[in-house]
Protein backbone atom coordinates (compact mmCIF):
# COMPACT_ATOMS: atom_id res chain seq x y z
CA UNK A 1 -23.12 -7.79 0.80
CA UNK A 2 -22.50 -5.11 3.22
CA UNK A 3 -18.51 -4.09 3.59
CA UNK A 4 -17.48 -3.01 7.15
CA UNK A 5 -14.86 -0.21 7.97
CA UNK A 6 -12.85 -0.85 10.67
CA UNK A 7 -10.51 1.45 12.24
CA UNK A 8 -7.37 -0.08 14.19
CA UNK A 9 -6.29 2.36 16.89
CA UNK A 10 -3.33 -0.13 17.91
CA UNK A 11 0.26 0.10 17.10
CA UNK A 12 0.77 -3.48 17.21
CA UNK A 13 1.11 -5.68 14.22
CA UNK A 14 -1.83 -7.86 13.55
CA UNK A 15 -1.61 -10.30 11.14
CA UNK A 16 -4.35 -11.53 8.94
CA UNK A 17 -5.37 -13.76 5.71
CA UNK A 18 -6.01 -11.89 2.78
CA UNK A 19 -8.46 -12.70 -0.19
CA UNK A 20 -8.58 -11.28 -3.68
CA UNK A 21 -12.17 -11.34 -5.32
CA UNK A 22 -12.38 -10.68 -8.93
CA UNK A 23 -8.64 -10.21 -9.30
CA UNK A 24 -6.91 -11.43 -12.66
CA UNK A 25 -4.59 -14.36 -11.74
CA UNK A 26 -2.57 -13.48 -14.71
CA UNK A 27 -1.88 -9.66 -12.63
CA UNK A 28 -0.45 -12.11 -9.58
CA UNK A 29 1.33 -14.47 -12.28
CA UNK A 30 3.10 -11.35 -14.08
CA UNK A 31 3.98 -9.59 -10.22
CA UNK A 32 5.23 -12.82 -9.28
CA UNK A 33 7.77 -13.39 -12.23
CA UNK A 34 8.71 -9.58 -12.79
CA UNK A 35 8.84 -8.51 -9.09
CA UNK A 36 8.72 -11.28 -6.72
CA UNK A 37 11.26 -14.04 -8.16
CA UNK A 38 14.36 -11.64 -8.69
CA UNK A 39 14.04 -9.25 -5.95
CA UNK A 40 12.12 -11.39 -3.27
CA UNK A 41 13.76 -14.79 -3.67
CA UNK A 42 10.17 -15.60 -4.77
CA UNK A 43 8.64 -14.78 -1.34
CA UNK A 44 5.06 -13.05 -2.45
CA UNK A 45 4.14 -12.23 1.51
CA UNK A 46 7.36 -9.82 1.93
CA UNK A 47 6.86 -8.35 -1.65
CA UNK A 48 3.33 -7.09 -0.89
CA UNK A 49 4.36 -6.17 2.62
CA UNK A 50 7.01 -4.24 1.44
CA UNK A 51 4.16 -3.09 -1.83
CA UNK A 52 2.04 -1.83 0.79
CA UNK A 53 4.08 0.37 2.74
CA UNK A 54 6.02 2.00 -0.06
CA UNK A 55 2.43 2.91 -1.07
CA UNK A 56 1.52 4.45 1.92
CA UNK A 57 5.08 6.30 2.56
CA UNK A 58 4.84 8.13 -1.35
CA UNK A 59 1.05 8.61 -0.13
CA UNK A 60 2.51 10.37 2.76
CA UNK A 61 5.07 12.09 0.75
CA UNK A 62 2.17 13.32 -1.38
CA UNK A 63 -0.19 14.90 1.06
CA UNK A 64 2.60 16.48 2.90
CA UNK A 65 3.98 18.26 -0.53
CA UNK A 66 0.09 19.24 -0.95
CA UNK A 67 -0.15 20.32 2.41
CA UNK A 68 2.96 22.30 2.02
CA UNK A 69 1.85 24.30 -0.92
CA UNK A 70 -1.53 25.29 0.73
CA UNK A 71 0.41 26.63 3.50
CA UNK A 72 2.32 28.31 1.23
CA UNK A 73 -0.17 29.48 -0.91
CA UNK A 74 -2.21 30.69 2.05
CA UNK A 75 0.66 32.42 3.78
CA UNK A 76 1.17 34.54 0.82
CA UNK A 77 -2.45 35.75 0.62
């Protein structure tokens, strides 16, 4: 099966139905009573949403610090 990359060049929010293949329902199952029931009221869709972009604002946070220190390291050659 052939995957396709697509690249969204919209700032509106699109929402979609997401499928897990090969994922261990026992991963969901320990997310759901750890994570989801005491801090989420036991709403899964908001605790990935809010998963997701905490991932991608300390993935941010990282490549700016990187970016950062090869500026820094290429200022001082």
């Amino acid at each position: 099966m052939k995957k396709k990359t697509m690249l969204l060049t919209t700032e509106v929010d699109i929402l979609l139905d997401l499928t897990l293949h090969e994922f261990p329902a026992s991963l969901i199952n320990e997310f759901a009573q750890k994570i989801v029931r005491p801090y989420y009221g036991g709403n899964l869709n908001v605790a990935v949403q809010d998963l997701i972009n905490k991932a991608l604002l300390e993935q941010d946070f990282v490549y700016s610090h990187i970016t950062h220190l090869r500026n820094s390291s290429n200022n001082e050659k």
